[in-house]
C-alpha atoms as a PDB file:
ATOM      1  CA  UNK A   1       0.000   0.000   0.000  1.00  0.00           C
ATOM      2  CA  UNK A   2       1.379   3.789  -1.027  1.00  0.00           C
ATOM      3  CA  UNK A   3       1.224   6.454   0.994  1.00  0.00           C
ATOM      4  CA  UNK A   4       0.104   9.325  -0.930  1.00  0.00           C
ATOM      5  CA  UNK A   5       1.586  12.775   0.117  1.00  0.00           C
ATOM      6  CA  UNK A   6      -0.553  15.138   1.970  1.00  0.00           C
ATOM      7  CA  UNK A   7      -1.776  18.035  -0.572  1.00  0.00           C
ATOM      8  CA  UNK A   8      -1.970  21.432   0.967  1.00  0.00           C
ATOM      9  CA  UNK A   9      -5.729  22.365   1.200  1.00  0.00           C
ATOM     10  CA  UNK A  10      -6.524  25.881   0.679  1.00  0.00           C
ATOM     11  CA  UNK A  11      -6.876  26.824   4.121  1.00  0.00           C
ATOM     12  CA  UNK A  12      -3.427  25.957   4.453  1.00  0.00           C
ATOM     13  CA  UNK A  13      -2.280  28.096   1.505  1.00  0.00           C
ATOM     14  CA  UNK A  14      -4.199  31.068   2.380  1.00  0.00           C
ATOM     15  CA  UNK A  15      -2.661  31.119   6.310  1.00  0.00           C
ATOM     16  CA  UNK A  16       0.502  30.641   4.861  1.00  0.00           C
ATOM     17  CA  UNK A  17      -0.028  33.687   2.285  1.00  0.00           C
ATOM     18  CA  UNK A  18      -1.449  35.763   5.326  1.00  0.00           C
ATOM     19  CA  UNK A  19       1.660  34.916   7.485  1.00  0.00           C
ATOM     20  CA  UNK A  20       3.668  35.785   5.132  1.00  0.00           C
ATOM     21  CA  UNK A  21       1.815  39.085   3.812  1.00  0.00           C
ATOM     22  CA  UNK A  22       2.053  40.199   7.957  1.00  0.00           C
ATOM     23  CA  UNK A  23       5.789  39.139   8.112  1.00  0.00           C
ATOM     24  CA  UNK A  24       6.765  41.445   4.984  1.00  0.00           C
ATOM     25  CA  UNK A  25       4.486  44.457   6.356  1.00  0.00           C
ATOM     26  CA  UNK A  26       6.113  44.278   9.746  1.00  0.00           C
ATOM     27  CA  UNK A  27       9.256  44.028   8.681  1.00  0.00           C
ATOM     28  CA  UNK A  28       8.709  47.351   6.418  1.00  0.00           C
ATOM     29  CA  UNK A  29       7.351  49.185   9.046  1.00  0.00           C
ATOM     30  CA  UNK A  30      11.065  49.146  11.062  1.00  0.00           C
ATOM     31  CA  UNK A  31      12.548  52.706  11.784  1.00  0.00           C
ATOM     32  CA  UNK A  32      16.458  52.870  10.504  1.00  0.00           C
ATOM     33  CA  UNK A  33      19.203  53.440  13.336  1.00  0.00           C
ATOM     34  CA  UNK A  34      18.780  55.646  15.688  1.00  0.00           C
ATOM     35  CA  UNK A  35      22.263  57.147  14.682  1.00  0.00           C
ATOM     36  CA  UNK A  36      21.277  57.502  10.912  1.00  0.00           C
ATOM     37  CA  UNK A  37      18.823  60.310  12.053  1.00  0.00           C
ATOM     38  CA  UNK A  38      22.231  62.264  13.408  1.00  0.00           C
ATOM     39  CA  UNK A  39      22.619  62.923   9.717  1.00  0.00           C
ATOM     40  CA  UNK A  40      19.513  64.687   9.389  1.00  0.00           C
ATOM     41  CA  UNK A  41      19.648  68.830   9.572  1.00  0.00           C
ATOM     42  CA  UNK A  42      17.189  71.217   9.105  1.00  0.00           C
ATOM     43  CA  UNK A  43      16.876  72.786   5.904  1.00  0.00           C
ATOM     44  CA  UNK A  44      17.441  69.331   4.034  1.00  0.00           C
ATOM     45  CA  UNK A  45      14.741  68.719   1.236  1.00  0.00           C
ATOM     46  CA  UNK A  46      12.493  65.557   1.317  1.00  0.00           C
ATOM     47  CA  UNK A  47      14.964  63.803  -1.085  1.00  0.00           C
ATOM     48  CA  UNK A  48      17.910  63.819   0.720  1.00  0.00           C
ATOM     49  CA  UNK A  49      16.094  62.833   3.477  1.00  0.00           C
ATOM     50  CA  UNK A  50      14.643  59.495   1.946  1.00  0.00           C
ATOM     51  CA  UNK A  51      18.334  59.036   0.813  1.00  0.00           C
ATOM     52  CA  UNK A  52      19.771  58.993   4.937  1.00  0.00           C
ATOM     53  CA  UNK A  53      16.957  56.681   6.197  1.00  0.00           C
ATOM     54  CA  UNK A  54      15.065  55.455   3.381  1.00  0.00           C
ATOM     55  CA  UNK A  55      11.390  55.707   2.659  1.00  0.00           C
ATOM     56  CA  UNK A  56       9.006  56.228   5.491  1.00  0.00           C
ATOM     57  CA  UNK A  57       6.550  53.878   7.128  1.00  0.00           C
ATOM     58  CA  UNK A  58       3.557  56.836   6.880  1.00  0.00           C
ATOM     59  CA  UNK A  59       3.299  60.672   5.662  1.00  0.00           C
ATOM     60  CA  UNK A  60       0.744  62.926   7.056  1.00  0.00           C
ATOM     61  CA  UNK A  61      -0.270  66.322   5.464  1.00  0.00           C
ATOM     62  CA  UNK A  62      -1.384  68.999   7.348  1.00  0.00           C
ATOM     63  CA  UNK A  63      -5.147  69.176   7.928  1.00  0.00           C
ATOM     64  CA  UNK A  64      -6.295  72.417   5.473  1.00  0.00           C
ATOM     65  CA  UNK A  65      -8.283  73.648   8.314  1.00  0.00           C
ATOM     66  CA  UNK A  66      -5.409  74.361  10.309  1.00  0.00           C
ATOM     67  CA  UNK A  67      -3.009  76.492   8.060  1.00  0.00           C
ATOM     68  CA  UNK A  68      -1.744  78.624  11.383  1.00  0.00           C
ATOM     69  CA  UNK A  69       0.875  75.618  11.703  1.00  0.00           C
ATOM     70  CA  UNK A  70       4.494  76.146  10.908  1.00  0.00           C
ATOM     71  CA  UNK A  71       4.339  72.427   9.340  1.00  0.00           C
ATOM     72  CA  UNK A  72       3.163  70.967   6.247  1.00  0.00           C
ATOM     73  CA  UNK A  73       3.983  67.200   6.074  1.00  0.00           C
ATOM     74  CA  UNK A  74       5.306  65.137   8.569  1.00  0.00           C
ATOM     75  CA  UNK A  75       7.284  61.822   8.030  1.00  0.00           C
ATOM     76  CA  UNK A  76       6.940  58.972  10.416  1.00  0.00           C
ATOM     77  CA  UNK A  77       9.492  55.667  11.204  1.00  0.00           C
ATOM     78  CA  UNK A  78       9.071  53.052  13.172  1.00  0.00           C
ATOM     79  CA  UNK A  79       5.043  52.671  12.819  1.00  0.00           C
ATOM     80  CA  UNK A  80       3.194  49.784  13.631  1.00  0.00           C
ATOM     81  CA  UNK A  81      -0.714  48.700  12.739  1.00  0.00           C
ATOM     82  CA  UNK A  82      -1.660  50.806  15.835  1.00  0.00           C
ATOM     83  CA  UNK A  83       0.146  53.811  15.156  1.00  0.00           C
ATOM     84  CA  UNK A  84      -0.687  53.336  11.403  1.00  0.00           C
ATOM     85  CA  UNK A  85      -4.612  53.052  12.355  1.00  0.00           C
ATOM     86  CA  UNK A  86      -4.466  55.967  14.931  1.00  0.00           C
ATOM     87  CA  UNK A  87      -2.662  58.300  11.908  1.00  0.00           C
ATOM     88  CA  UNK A  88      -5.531  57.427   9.438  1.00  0.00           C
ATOM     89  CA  UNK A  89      -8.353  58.074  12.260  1.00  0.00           C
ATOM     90  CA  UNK A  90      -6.869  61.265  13.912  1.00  0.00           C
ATOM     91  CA  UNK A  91      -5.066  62.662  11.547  1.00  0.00           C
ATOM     92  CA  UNK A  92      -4.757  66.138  13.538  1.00  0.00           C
ATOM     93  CA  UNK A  93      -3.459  64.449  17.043  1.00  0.00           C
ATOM     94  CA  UNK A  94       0.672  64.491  17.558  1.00  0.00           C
ATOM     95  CA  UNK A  95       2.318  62.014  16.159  1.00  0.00           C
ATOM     96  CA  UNK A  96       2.987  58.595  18.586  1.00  0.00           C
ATOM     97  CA  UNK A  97       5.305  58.394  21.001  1.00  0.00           C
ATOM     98  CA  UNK A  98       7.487  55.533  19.666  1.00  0.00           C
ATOM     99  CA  UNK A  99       7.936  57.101  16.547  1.00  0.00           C
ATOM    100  CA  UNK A 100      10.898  58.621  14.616  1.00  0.00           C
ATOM    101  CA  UNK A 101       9.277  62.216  13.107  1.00  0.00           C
ATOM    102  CA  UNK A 102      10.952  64.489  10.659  1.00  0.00           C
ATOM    103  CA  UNK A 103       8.571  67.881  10.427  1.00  0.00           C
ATOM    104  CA  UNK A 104       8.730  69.734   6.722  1.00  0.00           C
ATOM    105  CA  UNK A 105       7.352  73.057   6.001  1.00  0.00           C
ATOM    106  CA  UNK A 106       5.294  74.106   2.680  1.00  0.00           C
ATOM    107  CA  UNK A 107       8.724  73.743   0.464  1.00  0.00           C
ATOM    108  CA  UNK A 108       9.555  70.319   1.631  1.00  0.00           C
ATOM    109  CA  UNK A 109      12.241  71.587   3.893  1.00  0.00           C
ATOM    110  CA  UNK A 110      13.157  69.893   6.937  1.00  0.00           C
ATOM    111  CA  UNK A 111      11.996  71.902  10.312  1.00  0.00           C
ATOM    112  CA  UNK A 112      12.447  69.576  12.963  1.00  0.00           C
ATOM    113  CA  UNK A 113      13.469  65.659  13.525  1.00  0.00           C
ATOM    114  CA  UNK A 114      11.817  64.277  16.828  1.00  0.00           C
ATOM    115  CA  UNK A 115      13.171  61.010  18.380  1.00  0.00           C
ATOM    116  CA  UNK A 116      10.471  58.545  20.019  1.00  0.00           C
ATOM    117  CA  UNK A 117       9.558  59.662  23.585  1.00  0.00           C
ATOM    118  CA  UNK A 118       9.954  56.505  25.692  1.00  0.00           C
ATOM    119  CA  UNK A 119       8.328  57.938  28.820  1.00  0.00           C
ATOM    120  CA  UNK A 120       5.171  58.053  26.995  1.00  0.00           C
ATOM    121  CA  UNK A 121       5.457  54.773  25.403  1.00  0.00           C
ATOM    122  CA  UNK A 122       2.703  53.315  27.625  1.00  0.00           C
ATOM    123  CA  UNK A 123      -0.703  51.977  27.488  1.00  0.00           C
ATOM    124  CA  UNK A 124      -2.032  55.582  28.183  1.00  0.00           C
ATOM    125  CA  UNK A 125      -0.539  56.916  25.214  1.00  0.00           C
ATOM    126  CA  UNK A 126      -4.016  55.982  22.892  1.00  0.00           C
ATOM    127  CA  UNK A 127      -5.525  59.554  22.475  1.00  0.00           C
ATOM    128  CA  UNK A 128      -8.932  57.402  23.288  1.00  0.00           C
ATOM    129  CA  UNK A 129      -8.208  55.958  26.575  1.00  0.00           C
ATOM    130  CA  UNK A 130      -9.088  57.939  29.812  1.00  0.00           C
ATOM    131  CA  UNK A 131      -6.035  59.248  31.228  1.00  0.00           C
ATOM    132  CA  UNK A 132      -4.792  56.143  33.824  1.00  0.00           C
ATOM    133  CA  UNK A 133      -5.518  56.673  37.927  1.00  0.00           C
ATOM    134  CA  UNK A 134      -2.468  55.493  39.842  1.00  0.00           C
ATOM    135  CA  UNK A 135      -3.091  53.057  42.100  1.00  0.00           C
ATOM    136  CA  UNK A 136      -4.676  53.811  46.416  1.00  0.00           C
END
């Protein structure tokens, strides 16, 4: 008697497609060396800034509403699904703590680079969430 070999259903082939989709998207979403945002000074255009740490994991425009702000376009590393979902939501809330930001005003000129804020990098830090009560 032969033992035929187990075909892969198509349950199996799709979990191994969405594994592999999440892998790649996580793996994107990584923010370069802390270091390679030393070589980042104001003034530098949007180009040469993609060139130092490579493409960024999201861009947000300035709302239109709120032209009184110095920035146009910001430029976020390091996201991750949350941070990504809270952008698209709330797009006129400060960027996440954990982040990497690079700030560019209306001529694609860099204004400002802000490194992640670990203090803030806790479960209160979801614009959403009631401020937390410390503990009697």
């Amino acid at each position: 008697m032969r033992h035929r070999p187990k075909q892969p259903n198509r349950i199996t082939g799709l979990a191994r497609t969405t594994i592999l989709t999440v892998m790649v998207a996580l793996g994107s979403c990584r923010a370069p060396e802390p270091a390679s945002f030393a070589g980042i000074t104001l003034g530098m255009s949007q180009e040469e800034v993609i060139v130092v740490l490579g493409p960024p994991s999201s861009q947000l425009r300035r709302p239109e509403d709120d032209a009184d702000q110095e920035w146009h376009e910001r430029w976020h590393w390091g996201d991750t699904l949350g941070t990504l979902a809270t952008n698209v939501a709330m797009p006129d809330q400060p960027p996440p703590a954990r982040l990497w930001t690079v700030w560019f005003d209306d001529s694609g000129k860099v204004l400002s680079v802000e490194s992640p804020r670990p203090q803030l990098q806790d479960a209160t830090d979801t614009p959403w969430l009631p401020p937390a009560l410390a503990p009697r």
